[in-house]
C-alpha atoms as a PDB file:
ATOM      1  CA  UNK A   1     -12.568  -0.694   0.243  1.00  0.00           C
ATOM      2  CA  UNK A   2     -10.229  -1.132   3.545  1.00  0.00           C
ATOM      3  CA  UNK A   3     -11.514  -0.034   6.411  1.00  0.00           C
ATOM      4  CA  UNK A   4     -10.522   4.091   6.769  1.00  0.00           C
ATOM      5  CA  UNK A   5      -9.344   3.901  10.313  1.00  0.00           C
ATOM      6  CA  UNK A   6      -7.428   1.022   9.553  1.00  0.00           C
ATOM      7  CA  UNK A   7      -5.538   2.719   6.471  1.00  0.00           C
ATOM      8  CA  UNK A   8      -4.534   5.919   7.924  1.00  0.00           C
ATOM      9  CA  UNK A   9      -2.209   3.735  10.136  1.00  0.00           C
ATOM     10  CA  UNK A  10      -0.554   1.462   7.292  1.00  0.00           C
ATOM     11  CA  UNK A  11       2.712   3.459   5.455  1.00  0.00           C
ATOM     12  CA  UNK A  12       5.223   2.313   3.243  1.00  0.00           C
ATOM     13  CA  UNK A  13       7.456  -0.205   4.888  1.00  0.00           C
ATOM     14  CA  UNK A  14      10.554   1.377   2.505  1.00  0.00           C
ATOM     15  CA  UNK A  15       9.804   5.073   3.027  1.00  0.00           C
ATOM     16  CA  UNK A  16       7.492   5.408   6.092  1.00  0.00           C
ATOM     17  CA  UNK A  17       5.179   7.508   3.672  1.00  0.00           C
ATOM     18  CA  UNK A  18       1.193   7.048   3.834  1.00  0.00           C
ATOM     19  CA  UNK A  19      -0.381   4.962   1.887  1.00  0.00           C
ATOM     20  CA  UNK A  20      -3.461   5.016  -0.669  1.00  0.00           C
ATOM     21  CA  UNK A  21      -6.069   2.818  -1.656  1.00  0.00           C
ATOM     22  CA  UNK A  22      -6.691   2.842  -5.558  1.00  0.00           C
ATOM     23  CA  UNK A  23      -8.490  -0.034  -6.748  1.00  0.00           C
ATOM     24  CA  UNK A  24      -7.057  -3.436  -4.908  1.00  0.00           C
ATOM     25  CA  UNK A  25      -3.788  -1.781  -4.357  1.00  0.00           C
ATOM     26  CA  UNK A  26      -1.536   0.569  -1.678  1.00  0.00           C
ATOM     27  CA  UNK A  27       0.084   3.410  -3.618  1.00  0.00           C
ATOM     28  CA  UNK A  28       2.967   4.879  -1.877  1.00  0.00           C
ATOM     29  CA  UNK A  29       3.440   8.127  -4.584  1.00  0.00           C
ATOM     30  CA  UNK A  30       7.156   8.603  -2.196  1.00  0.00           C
ATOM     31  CA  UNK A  31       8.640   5.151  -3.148  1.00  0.00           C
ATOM     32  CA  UNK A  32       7.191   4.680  -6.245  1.00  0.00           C
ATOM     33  CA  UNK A  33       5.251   0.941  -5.359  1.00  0.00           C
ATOM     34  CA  UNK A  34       1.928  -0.716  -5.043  1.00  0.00           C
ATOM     35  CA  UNK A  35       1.175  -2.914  -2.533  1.00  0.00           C
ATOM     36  CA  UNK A  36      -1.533  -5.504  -3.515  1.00  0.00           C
ATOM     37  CA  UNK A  37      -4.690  -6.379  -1.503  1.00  0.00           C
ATOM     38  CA  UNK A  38      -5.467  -9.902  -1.342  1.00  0.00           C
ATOM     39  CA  UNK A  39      -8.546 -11.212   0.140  1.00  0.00           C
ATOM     40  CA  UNK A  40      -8.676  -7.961   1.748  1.00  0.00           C
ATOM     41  CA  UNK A  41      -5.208  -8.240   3.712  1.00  0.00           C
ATOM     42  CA  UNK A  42      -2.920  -5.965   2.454  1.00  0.00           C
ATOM     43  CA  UNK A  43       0.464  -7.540   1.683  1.00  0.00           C
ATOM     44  CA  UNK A  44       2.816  -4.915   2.638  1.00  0.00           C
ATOM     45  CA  UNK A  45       6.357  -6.402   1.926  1.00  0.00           C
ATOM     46  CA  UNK A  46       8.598  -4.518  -0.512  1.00  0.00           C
ATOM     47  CA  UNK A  47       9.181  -8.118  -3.031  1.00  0.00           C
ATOM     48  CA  UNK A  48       5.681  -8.428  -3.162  1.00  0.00           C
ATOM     49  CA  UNK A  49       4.955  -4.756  -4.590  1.00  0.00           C
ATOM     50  CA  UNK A  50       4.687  -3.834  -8.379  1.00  0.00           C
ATOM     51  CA  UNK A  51       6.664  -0.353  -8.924  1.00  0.00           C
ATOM     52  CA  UNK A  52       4.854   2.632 -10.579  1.00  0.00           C
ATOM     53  CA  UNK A  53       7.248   5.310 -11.848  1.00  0.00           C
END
């Protein structure tokens, strides 16, 4: 799990929305993507994410 201080400043880099951990992803519900974790770095660029909806 990321540090909680740590996620409450990482959003979206499409939509500027928060972010939530689920698992060994970033789920941004507003933009529809997952951002992986890797090695416990989040990899918050928009090619790397999966979409969701």
């Amino acid at each position: 799990m990321m540090d909680e201080s740590l996620l409450k400043l990482l959003v979206c880099p499409q939509s500027i929305a928060p972010l939530k951990q689920v698992g060994n992803e970033l789920i941004c519900e507003e933009s529809g993507l997952a951002y992986p974790i890797i090695d416990d770095i989040p990899v918050l660029l928009v090619e790397e994410a999966r979409k969701i909806n």
